[in-house]
C-alpha atoms as a PDB file:
ATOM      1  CA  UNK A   1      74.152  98.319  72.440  1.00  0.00           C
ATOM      2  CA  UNK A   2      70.942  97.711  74.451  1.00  0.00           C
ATOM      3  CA  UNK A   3      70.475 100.495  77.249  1.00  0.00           C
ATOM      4  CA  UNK A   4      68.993  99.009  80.387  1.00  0.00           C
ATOM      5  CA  UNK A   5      67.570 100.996  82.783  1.00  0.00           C
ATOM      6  CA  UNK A   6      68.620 100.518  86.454  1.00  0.00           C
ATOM      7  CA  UNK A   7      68.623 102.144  89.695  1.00  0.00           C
ATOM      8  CA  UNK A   8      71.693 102.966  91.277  1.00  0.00           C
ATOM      9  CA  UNK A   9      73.923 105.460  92.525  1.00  0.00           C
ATOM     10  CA  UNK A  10      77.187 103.739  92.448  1.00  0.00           C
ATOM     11  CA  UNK A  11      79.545 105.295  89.540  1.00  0.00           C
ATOM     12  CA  UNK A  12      81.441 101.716  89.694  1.00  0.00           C
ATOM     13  CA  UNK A  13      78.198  99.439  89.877  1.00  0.00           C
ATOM     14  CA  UNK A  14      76.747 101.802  86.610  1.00  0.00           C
ATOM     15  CA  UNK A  15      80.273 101.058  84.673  1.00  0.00           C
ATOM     16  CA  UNK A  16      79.922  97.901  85.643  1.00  0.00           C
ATOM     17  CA  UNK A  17      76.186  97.268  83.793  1.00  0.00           C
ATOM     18  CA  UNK A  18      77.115  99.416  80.883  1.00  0.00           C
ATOM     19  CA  UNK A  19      79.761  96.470  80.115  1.00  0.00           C
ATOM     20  CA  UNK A  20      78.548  93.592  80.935  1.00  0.00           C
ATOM     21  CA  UNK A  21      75.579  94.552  78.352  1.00  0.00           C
ATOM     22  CA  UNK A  22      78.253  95.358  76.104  1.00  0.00           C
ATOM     23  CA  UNK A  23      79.732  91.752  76.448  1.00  0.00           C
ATOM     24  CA  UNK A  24      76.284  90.172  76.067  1.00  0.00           C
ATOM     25  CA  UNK A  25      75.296  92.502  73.245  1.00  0.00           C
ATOM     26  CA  UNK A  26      78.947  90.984  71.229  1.00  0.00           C
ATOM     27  CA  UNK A  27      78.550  87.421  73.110  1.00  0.00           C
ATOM     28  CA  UNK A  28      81.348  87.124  73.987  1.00  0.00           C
ATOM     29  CA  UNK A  29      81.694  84.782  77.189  1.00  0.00           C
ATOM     30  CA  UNK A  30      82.393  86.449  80.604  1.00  0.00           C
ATOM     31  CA  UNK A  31      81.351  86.027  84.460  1.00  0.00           C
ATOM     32  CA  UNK A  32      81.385  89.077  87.227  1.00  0.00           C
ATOM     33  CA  UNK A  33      83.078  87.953  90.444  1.00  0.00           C
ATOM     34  CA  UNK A  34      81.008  89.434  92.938  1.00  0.00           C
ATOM     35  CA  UNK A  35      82.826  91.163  95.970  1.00  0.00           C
ATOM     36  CA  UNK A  36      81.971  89.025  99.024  1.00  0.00           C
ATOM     37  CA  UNK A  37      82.240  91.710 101.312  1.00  0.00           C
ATOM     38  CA  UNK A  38      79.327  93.260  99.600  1.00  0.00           C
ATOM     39  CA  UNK A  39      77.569  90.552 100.140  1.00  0.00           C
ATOM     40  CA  UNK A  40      78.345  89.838 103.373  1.00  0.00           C
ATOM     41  CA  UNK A  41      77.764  93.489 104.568  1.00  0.00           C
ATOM     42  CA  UNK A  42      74.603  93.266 106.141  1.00  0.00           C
ATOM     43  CA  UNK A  43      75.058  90.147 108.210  1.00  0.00           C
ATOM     44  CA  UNK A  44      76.814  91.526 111.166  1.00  0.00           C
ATOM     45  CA  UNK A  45      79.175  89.161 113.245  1.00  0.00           C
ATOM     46  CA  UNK A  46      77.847  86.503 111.471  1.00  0.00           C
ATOM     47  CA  UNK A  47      79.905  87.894 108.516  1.00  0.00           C
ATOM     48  CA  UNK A  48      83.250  86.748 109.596  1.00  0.00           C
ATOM     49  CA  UNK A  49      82.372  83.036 110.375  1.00  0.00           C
ATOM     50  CA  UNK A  50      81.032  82.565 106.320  1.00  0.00           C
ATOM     51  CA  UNK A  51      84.211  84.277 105.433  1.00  0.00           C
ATOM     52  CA  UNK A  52      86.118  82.342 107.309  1.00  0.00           C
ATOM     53  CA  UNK A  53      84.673  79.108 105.695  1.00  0.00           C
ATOM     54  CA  UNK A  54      84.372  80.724 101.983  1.00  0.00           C
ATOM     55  CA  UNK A  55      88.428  81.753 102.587  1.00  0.00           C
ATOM     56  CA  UNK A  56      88.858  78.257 103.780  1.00  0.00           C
ATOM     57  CA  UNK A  57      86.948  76.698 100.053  1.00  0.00           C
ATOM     58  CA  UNK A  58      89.258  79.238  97.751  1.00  0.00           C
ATOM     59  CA  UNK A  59      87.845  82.430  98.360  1.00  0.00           C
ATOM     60  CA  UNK A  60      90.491  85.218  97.761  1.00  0.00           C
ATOM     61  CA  UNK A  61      90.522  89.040  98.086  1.00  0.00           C
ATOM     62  CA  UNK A  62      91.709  90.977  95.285  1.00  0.00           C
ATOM     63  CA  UNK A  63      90.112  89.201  92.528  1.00  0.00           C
ATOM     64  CA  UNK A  64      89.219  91.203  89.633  1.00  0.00           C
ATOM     65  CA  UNK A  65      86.156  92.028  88.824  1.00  0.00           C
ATOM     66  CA  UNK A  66      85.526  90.066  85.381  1.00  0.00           C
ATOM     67  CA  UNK A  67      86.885  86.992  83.421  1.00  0.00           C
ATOM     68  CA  UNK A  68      86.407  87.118  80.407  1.00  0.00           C
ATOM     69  CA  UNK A  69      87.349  84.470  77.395  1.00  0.00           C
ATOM     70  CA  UNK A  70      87.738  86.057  74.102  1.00  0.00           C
ATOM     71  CA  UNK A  71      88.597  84.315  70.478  1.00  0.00           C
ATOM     72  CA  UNK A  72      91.906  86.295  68.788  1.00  0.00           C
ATOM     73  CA  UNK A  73      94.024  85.762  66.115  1.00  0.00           C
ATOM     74  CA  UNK A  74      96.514  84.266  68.743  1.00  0.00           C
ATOM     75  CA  UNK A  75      93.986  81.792  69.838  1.00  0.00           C
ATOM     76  CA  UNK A  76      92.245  81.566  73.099  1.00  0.00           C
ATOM     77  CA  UNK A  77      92.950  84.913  75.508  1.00  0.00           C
ATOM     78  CA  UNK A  78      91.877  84.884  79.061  1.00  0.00           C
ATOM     79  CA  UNK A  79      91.285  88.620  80.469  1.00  0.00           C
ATOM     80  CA  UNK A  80      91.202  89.545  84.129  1.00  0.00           C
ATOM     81  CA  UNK A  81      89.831  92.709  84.188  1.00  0.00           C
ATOM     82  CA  UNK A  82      89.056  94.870  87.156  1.00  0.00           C
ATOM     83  CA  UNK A  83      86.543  97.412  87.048  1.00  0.00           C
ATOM     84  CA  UNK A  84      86.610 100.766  89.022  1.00  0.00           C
ATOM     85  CA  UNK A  85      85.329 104.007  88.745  1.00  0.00           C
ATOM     86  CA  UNK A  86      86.975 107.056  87.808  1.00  0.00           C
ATOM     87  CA  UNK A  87      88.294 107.982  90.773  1.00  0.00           C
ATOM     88  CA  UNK A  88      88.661 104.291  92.263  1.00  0.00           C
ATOM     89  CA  UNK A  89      91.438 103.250  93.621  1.00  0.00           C
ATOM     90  CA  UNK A  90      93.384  99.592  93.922  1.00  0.00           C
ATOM     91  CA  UNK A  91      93.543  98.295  96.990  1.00  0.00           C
ATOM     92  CA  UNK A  92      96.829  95.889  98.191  1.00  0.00           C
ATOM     93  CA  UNK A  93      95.214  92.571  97.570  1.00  0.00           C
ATOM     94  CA  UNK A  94      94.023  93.447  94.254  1.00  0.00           C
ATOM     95  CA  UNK A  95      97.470  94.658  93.119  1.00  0.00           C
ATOM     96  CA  UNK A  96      98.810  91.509  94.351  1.00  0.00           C
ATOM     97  CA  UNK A  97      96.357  88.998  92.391  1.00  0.00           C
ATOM     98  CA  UNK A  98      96.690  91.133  89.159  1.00  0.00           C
ATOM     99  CA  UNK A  99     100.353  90.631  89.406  1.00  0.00           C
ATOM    100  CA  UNK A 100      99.920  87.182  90.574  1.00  0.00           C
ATOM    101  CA  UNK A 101      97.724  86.153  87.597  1.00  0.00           C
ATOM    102  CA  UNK A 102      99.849  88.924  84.748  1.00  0.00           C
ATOM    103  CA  UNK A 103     102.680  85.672  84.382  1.00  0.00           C
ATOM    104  CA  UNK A 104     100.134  82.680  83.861  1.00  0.00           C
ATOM    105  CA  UNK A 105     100.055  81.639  79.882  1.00  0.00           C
ATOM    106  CA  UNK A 106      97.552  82.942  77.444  1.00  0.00           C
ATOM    107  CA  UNK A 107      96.328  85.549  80.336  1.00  0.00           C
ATOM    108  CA  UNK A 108      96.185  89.574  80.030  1.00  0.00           C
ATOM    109  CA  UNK A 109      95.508  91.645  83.236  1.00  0.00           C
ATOM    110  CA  UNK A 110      93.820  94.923  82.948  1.00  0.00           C
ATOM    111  CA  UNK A 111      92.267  98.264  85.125  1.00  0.00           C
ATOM    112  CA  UNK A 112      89.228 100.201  83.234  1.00  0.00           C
ATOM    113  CA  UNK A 113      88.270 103.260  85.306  1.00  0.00           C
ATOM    114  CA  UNK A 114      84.795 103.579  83.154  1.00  0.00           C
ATOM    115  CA  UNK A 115      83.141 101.094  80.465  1.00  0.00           C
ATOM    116  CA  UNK A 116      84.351 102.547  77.366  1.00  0.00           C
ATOM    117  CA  UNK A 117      88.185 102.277  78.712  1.00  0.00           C
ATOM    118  CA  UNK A 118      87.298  98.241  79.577  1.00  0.00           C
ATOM    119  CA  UNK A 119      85.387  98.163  75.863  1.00  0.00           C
ATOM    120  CA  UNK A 120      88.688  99.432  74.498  1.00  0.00           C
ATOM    121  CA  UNK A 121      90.535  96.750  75.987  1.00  0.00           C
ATOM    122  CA  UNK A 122      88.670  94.045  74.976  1.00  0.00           C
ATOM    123  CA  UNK A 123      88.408  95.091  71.500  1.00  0.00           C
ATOM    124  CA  UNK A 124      92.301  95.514  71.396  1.00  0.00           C
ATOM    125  CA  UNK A 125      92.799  91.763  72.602  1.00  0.00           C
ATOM    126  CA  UNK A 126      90.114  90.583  69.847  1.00  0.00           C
ATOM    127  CA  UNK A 127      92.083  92.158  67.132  1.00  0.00           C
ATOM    128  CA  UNK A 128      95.760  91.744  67.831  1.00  0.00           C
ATOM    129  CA  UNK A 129      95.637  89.095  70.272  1.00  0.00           C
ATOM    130  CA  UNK A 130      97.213  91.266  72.819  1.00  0.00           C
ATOM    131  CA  UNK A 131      97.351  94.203  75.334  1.00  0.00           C
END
């Protein structure tokens, strides 16, 4: 697996690069859901009138991190996976939308508190078709 050099401090974020290389590095198909509180954080008041209007197109809190579409011997296996650090911690909203999404067909819900955990995962749905 390619190592990419990158600077930052955040245990999460640094999980978080380790695996998507992974998933590039085995192609399998994936997008990161960006937080959009993160990227909202440095806009001051004018923060809450975007989020109001992103909420407002479909924005919701609590979505995991990745989505990721992976080939098994099942078929076609959508994974929602969320991504924390080892110490991280679910808030409300994100236990809700896992649960939410957990009883839609052909979908697996997951928590990886470091890349090889979320690796694991991934590799268990490509070979049995399940979690």
């Amino acid at each position: 697996m390619p190592q990419t050099t990158r600077k930052n401090n955040n245990p999460e974020a640094m999980e978080c690069y380790a695996f998507s290389d992974y998933l590039r590095w085995n192609h399998i198909f994936f997008f990161h859901i960006q937080n959009e509180n993160k990227l909202l954080s440095k806009l001051g008041q004018a923060k809450y009138a975007i989020l109001g209007d992103m909420k407002k197109m479909g924005v919701l809190d609590g979505i995991p991190d990745y989505y990721i579409m992976v080939h098994t011997p099942k078929g076609l296996k959508i994974l929602w996976l969320e991504m924390k650090s080892r110490t991280g911690k679910l808030t409300e909203a994100q236990k809700e939308r896992l649960y939410e999404l957990e009883f839609k067909p052909i979908v697996y819900t997951a928590v990886a508190y470091c890349c090889d955990m979320a690796i694991d995962i991934v590799e268990i749905l490509i070979k049995t078709g399940e979690l």
